[in-house]
N, C-alpha and C. Protein backbone atom coordinates (compact mmCIF):
# COMPACT_ATOMS: atom_id res chain seq x y z
N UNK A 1 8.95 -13.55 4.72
CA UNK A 1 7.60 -14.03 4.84
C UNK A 1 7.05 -14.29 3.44
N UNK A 2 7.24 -15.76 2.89
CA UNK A 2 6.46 -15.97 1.56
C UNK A 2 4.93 -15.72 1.93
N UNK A 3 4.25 -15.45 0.75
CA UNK A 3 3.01 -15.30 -0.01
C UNK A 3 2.61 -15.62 -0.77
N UNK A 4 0.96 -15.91 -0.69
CA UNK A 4 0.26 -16.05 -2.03
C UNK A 4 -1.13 -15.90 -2.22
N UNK A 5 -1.61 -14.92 -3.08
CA UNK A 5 -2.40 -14.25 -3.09
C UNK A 5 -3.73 -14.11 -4.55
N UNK A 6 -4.86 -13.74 -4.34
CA UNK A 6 -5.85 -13.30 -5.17
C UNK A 6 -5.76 -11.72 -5.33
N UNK A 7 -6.32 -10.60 -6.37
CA UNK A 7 -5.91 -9.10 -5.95
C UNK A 7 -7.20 -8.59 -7.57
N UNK A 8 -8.31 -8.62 -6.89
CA UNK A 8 -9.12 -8.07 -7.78
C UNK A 8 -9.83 -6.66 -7.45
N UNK A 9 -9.71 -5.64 -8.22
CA UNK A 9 -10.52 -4.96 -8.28
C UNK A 9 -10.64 -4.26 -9.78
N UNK A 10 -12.01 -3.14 -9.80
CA UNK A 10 -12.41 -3.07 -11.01
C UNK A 10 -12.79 -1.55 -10.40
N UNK A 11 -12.40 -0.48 -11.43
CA UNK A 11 -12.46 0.95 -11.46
C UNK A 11 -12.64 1.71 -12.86
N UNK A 12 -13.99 1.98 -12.91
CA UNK A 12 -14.10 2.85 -14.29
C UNK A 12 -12.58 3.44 -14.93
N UNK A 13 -12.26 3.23 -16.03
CA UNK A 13 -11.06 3.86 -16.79
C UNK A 13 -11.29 4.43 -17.63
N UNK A 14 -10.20 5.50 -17.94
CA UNK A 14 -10.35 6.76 -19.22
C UNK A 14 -10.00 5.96 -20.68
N UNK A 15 -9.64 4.96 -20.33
CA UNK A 15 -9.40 4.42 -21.46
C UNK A 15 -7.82 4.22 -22.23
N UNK A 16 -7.36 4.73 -20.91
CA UNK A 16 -5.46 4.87 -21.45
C UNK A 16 -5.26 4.00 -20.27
N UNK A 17 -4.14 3.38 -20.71
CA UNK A 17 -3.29 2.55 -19.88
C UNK A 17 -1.80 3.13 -19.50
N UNK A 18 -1.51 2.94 -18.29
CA UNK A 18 -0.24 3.54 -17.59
C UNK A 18 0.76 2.42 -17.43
N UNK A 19 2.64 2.39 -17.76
CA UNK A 19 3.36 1.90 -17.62
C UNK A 19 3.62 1.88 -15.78
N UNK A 20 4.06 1.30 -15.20
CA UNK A 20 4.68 0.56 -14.33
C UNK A 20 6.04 1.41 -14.49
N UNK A 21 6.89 1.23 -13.57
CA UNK A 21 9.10 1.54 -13.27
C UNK A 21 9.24 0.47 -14.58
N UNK A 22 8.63 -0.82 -15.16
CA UNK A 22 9.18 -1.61 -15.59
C UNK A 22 9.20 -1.79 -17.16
N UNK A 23 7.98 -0.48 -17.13
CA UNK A 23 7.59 -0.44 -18.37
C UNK A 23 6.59 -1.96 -18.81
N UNK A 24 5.96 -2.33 -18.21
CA UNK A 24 4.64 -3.22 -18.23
C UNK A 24 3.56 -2.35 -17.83
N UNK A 25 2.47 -3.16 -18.67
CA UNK A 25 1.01 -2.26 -18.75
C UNK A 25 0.65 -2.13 -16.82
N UNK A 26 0.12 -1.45 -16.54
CA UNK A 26 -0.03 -1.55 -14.75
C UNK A 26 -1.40 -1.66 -14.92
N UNK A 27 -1.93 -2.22 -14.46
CA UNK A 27 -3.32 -3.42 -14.73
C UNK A 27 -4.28 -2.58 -13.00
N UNK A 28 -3.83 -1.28 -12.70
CA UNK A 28 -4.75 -1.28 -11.12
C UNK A 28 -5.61 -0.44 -10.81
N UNK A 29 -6.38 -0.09 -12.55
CA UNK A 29 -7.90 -0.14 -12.57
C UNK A 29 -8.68 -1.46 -12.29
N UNK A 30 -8.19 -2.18 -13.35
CA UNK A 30 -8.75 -3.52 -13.71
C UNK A 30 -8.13 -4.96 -13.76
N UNK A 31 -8.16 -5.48 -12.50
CA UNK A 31 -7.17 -6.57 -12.11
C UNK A 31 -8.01 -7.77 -11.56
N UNK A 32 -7.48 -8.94 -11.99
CA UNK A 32 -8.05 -10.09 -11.30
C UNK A 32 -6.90 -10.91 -11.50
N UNK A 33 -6.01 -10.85 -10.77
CA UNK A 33 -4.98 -11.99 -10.69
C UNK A 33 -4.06 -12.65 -9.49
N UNK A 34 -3.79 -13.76 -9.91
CA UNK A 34 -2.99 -14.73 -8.89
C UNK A 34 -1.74 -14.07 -8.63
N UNK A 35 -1.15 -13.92 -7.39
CA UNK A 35 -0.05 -13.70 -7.05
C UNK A 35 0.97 -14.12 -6.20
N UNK A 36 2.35 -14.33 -6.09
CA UNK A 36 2.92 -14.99 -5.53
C UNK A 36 4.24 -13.75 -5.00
N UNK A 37 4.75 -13.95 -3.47
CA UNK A 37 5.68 -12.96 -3.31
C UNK A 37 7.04 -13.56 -1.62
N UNK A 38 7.37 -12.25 -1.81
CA UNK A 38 8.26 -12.42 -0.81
C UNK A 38 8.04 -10.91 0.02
N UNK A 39 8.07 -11.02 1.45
CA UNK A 39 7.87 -9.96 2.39
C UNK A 39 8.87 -9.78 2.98
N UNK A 40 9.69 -8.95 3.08
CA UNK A 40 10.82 -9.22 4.04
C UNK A 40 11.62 -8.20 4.42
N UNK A 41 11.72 -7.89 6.17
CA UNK A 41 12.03 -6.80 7.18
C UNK A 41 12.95 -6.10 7.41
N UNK A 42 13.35 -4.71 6.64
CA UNK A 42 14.59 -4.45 6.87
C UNK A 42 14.53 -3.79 7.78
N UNK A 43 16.00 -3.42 8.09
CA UNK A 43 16.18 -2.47 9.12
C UNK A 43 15.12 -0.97 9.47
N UNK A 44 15.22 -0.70 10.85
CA UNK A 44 14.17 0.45 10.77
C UNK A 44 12.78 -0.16 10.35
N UNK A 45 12.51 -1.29 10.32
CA UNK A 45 10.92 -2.00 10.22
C UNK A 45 10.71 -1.21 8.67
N UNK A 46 11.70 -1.68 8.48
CA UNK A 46 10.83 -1.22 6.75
C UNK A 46 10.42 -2.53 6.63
N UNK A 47 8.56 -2.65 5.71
CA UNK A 47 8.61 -3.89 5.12
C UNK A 47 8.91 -3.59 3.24
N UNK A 48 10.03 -4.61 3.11
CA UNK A 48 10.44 -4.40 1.00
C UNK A 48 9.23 -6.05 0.99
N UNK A 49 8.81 -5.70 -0.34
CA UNK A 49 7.72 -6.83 -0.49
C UNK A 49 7.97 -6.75 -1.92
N UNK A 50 8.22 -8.05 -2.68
CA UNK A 50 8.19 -8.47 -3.77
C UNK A 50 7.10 -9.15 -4.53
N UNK A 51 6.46 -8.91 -5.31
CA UNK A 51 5.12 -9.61 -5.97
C UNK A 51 5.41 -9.97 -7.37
N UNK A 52 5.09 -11.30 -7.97
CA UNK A 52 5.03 -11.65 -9.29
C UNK A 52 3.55 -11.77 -9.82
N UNK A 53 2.91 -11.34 -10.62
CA UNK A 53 1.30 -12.06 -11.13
C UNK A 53 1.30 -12.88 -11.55
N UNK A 54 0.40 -13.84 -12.47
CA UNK A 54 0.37 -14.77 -13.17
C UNK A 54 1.05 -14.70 -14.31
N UNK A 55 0.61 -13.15 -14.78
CA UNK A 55 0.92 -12.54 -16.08
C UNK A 55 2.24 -12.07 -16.10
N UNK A 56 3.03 -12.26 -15.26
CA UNK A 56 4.64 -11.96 -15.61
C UNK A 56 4.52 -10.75 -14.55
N UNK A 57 3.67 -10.08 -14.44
CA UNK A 57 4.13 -8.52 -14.20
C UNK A 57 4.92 -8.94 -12.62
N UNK A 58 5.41 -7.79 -12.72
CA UNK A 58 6.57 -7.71 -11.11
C UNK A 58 5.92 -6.70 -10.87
N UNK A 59 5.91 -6.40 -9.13
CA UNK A 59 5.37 -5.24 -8.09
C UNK A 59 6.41 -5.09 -7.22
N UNK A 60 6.94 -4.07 -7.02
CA UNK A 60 7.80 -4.21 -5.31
C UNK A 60 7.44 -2.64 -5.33
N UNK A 61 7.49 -3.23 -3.34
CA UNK A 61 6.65 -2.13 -2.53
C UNK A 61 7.29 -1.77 -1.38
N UNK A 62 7.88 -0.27 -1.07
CA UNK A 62 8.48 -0.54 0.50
C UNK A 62 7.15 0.39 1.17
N UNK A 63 7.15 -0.16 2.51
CA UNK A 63 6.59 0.74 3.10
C UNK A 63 6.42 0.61 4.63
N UNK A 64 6.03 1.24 5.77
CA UNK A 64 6.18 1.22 7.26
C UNK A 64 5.10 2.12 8.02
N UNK A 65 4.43 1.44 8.82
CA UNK A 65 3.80 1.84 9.54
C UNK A 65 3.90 2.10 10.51
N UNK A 66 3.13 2.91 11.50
CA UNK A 66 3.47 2.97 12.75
C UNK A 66 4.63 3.69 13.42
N UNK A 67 5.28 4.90 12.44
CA UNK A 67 6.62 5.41 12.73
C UNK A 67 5.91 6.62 13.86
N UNK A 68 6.75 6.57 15.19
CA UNK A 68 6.42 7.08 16.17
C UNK A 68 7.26 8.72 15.80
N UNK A 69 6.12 9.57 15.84
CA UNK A 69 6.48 11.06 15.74
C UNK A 69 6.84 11.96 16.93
N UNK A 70 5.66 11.39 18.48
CA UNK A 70 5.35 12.04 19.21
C UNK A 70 5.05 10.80 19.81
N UNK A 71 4.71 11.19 21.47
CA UNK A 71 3.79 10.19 22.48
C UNK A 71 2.52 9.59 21.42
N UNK A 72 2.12 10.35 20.77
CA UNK A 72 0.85 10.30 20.43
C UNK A 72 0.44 10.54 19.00
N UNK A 73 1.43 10.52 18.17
CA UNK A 73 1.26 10.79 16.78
C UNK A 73 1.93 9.69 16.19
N UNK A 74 1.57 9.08 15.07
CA UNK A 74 2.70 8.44 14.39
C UNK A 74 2.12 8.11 12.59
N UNK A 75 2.93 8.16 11.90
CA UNK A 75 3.05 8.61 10.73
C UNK A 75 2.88 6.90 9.91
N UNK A 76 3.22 6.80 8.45
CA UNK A 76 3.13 5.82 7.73
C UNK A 76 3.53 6.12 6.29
N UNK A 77 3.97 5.53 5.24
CA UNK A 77 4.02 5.78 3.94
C UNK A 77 4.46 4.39 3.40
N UNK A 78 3.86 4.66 2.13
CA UNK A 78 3.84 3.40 1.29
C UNK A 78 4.43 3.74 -0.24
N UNK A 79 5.41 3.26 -0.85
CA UNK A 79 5.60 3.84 -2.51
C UNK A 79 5.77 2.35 -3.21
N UNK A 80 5.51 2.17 -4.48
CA UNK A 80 5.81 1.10 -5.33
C UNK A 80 6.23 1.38 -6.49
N UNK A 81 6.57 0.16 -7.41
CA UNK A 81 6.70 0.41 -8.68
C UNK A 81 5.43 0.78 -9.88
N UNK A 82 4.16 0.47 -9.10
CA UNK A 82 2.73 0.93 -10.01
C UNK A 82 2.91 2.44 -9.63
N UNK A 83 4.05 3.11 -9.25
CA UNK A 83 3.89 4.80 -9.51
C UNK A 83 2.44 5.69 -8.55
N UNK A 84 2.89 4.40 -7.58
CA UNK A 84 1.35 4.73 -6.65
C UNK A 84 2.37 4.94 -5.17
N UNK A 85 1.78 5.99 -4.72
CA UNK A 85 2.33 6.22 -2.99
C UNK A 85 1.32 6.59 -2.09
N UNK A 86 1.54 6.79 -0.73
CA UNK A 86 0.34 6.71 0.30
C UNK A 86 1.53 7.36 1.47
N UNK A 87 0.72 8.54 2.14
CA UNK A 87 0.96 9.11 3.00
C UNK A 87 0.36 9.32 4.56
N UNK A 88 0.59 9.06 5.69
CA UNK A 88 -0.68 8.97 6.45
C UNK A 88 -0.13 9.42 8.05
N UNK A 89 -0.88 10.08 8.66
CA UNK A 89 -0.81 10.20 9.99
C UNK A 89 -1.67 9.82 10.90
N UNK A 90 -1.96 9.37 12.34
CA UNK A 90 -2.52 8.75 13.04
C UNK A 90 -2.31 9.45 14.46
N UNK A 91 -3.29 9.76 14.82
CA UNK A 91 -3.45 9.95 16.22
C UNK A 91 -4.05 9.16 17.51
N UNK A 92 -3.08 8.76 18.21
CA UNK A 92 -3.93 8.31 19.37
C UNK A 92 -4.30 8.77 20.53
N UNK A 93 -6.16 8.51 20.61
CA UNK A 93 -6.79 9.66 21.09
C UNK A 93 -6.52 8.70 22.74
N UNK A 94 -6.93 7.30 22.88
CA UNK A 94 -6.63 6.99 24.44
C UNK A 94 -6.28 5.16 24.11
N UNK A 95 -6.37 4.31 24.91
CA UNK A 95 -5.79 3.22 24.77
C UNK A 95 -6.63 2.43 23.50
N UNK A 96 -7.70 2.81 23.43
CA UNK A 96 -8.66 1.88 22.73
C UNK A 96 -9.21 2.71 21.30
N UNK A 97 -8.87 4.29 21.20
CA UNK A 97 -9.36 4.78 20.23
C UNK A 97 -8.53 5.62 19.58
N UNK A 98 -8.41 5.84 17.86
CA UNK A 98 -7.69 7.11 17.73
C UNK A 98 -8.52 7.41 16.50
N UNK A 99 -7.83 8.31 16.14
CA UNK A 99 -8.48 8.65 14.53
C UNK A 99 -7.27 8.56 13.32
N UNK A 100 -7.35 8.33 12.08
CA UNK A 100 -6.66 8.52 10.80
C UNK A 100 -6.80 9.70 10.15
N UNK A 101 -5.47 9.53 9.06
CA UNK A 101 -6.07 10.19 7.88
C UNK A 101 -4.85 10.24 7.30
N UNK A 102 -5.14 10.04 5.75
CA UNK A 102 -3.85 9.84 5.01
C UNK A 102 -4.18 9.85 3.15
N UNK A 103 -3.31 10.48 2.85
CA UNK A 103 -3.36 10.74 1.24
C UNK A 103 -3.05 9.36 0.28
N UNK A 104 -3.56 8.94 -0.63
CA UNK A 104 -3.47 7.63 -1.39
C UNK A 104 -3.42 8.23 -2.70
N UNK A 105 -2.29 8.23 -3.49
CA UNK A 105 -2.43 8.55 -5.18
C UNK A 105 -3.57 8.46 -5.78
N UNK A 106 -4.11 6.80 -5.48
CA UNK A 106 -4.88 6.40 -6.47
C UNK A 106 -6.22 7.25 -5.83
N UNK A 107 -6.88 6.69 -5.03
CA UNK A 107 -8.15 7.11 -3.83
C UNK A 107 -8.14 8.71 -3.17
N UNK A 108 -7.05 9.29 -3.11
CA UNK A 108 -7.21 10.62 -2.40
C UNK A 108 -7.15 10.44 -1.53
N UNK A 109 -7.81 11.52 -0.43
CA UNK A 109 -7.63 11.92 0.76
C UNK A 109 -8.61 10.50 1.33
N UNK A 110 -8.53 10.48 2.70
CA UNK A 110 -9.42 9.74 3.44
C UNK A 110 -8.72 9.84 5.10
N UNK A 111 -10.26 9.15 5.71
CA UNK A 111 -10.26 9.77 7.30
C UNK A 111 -11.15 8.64 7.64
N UNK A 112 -10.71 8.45 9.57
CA UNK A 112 -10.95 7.26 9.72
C UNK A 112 -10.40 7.27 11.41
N UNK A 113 -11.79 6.56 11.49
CA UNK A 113 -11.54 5.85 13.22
C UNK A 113 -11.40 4.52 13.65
N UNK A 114 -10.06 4.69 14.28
CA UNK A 114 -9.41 3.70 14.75
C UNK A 114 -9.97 3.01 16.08
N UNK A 115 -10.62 1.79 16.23
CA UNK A 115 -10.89 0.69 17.16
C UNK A 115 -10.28 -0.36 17.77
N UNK A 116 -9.49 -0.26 19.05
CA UNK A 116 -8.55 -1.34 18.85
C UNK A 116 -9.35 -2.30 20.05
N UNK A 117 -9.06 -3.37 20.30
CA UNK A 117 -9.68 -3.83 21.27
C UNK A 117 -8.88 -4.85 22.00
């Protein structure tokens, strides 16, 4: 699944900058750039996703959602080369509602109700 993308956001910084796996500056306090990629499904529904910026930098990301634990539980995780990962579990409470909640490196903890319709 090609891509192509915008990816801005802006987050107070300490003032140090963090390397990347690639040893490039990792820009994901303070980012405003064009991006171009490749998405693509491996086995076990992993999605591997490849990203280039404008600025040269490379991103690759595996990650999967939706891994069934239980009737009613199912899990998620995300890791990349920005040295960032995401952990998450999900409950579904009945056909139309459940709740979240899942750990993010960057963001922390967070919690959350699910609406499906």
């Amino acid at each position: 699944m090609p891509f192509i993308g915008f990816d801005w956001r802006y987050r107070e910084q300490d003032g140090e900058f963090e390397e990347n796996i690639f040893r490039q500056i990792n820009t994901k306090d303070n980012r405003t750039q064009f991006s171009a990629g490749i998405a693509y499904t491996l086995p076990m529904l992993l999605i591997l996703q490849t990203e280039i910026y404008h600025d040269g930098n490379v991103r690759i990301q595996l990650r999967r959602e939706d891994i069934p634990i239980s009737k009613r539980f199912r899990a998620s995780f995300m890791v990349n080369t920005d040295k960032e990962f995401m952990i998450g579990l999900h409950y579904i409470a009945g056909k139309n509602l459940g709740f979240r909640t899942h750990y993010d490196s960057d963001m922390g903890f967070g919690v959350g109700l699910t609406l499906n319709y």
